[in-house]
C-alpha atoms as a PDB file:
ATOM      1  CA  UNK A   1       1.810  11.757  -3.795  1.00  0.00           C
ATOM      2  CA  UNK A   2      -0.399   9.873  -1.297  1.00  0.00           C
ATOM      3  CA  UNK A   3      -2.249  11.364   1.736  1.00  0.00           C
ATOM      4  CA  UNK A   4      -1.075  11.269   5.215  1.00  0.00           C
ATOM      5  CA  UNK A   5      -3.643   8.331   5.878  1.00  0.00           C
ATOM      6  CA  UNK A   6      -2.053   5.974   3.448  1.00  0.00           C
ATOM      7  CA  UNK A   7       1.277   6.575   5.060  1.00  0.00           C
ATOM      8  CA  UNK A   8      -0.461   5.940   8.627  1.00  0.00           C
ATOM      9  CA  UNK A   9      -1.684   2.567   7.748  1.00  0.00           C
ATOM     10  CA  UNK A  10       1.400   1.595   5.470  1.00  0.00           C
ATOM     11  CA  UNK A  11       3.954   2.331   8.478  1.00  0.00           C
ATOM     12  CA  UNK A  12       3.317  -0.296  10.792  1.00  0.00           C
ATOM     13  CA  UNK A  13       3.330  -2.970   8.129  1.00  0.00           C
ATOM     14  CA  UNK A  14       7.252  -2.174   7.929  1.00  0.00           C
ATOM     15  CA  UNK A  15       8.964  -2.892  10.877  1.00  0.00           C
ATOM     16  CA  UNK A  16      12.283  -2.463   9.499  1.00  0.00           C
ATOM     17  CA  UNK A  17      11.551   0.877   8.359  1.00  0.00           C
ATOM     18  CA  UNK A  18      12.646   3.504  10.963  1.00  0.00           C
ATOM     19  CA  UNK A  19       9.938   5.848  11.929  1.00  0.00           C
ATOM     20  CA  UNK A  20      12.079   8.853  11.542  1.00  0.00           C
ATOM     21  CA  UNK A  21      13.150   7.680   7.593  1.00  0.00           C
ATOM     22  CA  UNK A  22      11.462   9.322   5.222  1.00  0.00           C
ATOM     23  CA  UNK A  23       8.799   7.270   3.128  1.00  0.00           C
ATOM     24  CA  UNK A  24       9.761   7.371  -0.795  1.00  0.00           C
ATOM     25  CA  UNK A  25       7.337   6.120  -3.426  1.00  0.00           C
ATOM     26  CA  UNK A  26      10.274   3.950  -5.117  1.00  0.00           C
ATOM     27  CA  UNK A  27      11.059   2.508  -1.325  1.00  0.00           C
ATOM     28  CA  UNK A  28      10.950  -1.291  -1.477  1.00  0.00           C
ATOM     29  CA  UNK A  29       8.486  -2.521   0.835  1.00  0.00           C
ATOM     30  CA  UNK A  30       9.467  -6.094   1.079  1.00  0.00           C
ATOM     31  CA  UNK A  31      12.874  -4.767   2.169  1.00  0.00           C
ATOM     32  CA  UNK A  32      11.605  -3.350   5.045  1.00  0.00           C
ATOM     33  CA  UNK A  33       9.580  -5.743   6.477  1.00  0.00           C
ATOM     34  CA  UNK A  34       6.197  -6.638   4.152  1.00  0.00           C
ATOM     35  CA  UNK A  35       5.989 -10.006   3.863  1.00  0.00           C
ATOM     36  CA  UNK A  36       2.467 -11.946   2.594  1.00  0.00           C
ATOM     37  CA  UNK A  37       0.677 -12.304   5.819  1.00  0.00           C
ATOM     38  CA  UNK A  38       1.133  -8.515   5.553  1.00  0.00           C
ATOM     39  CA  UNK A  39       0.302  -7.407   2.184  1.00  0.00           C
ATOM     40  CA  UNK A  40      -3.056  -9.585   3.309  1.00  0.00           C
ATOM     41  CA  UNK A  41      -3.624  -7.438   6.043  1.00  0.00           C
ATOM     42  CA  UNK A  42      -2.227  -4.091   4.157  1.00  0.00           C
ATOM     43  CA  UNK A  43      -5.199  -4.863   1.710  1.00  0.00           C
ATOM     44  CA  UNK A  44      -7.904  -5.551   3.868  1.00  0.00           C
ATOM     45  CA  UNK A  45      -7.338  -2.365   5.754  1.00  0.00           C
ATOM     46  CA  UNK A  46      -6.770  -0.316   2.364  1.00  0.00           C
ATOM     47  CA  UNK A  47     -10.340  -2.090   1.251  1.00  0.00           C
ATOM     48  CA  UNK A  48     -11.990  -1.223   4.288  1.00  0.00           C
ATOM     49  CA  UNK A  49     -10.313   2.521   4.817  1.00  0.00           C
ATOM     50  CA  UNK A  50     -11.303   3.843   1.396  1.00  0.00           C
ATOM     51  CA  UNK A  51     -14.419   1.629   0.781  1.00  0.00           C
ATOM     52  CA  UNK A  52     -12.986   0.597  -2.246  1.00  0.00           C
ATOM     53  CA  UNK A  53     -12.214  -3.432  -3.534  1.00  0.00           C
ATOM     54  CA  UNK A  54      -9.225  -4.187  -5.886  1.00  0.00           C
ATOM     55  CA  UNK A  55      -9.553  -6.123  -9.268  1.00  0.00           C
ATOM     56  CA  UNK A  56      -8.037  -9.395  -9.162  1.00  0.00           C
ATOM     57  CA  UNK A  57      -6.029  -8.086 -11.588  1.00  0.00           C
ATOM     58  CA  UNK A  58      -3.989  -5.426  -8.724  1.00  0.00           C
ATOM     59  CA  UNK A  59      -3.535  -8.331  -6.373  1.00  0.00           C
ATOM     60  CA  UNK A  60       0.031  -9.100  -7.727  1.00  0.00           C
ATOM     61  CA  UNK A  61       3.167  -8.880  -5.847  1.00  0.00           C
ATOM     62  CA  UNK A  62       4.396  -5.882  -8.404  1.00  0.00           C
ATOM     63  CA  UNK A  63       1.266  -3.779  -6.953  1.00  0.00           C
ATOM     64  CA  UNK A  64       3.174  -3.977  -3.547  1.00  0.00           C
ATOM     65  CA  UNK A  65       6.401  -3.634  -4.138  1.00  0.00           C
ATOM     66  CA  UNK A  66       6.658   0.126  -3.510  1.00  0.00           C
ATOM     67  CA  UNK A  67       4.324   2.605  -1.821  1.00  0.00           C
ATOM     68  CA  UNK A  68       4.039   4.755  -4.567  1.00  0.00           C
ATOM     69  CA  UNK A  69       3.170   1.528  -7.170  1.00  0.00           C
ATOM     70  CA  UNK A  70       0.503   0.902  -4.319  1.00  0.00           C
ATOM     71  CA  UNK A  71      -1.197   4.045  -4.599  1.00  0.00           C
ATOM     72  CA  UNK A  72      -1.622   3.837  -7.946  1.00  0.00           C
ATOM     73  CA  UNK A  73      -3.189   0.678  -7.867  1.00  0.00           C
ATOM     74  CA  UNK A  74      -5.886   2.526  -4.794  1.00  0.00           C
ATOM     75  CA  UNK A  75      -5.701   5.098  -6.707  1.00  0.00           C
ATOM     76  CA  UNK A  76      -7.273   3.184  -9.750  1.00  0.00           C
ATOM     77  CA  UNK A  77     -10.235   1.691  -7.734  1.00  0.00           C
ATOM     78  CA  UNK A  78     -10.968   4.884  -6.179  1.00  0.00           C
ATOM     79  CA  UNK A  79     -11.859   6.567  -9.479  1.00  0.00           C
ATOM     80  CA  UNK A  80     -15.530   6.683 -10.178  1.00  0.00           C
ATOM     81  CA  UNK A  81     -16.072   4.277 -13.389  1.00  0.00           C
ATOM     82  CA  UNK A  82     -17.349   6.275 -16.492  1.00  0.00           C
END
């Protein structure tokens, strides 16, 4: 599961989502509110939070269709290359 910080910056980019509803990794984030202007603005805070840039590759609508696809995808880029 993610840490409380991902959650923090992920909540405000669903405004249908009601603060008291719990966040599930399978939750659809378009359905409550992401739209592109936000995934934009999701990733440049995600970049800029964890110091970390995703591959062109991640930058796909699938990556953000659900928080817990998303943190896989910062998970990914977080992990020290071998």
């Amino acid at each position: 599961m993610w840490d409380q910080q991902f959650e923090e910056i992920l909540r405000p980019h669903l405004p249908f989502l009601p603060a008291d509803e719990k966040l599930d990794p399978d939750t659809g984030l378009r359905d409550f509110g992401l739209d592109s202007l936000g995934m934009v603005e999701l990733l440049a805070t995600l970049e800029s939070v964890y110091d970390v840039r995703f591959r062109d590759d991640a930058l796909t609508l699938d990556t953000f269709a659900t928080p817990g696809l998303l943190w896989s995808a910062l998970s990914a880029v977080r992990e020290p290359v071998a």
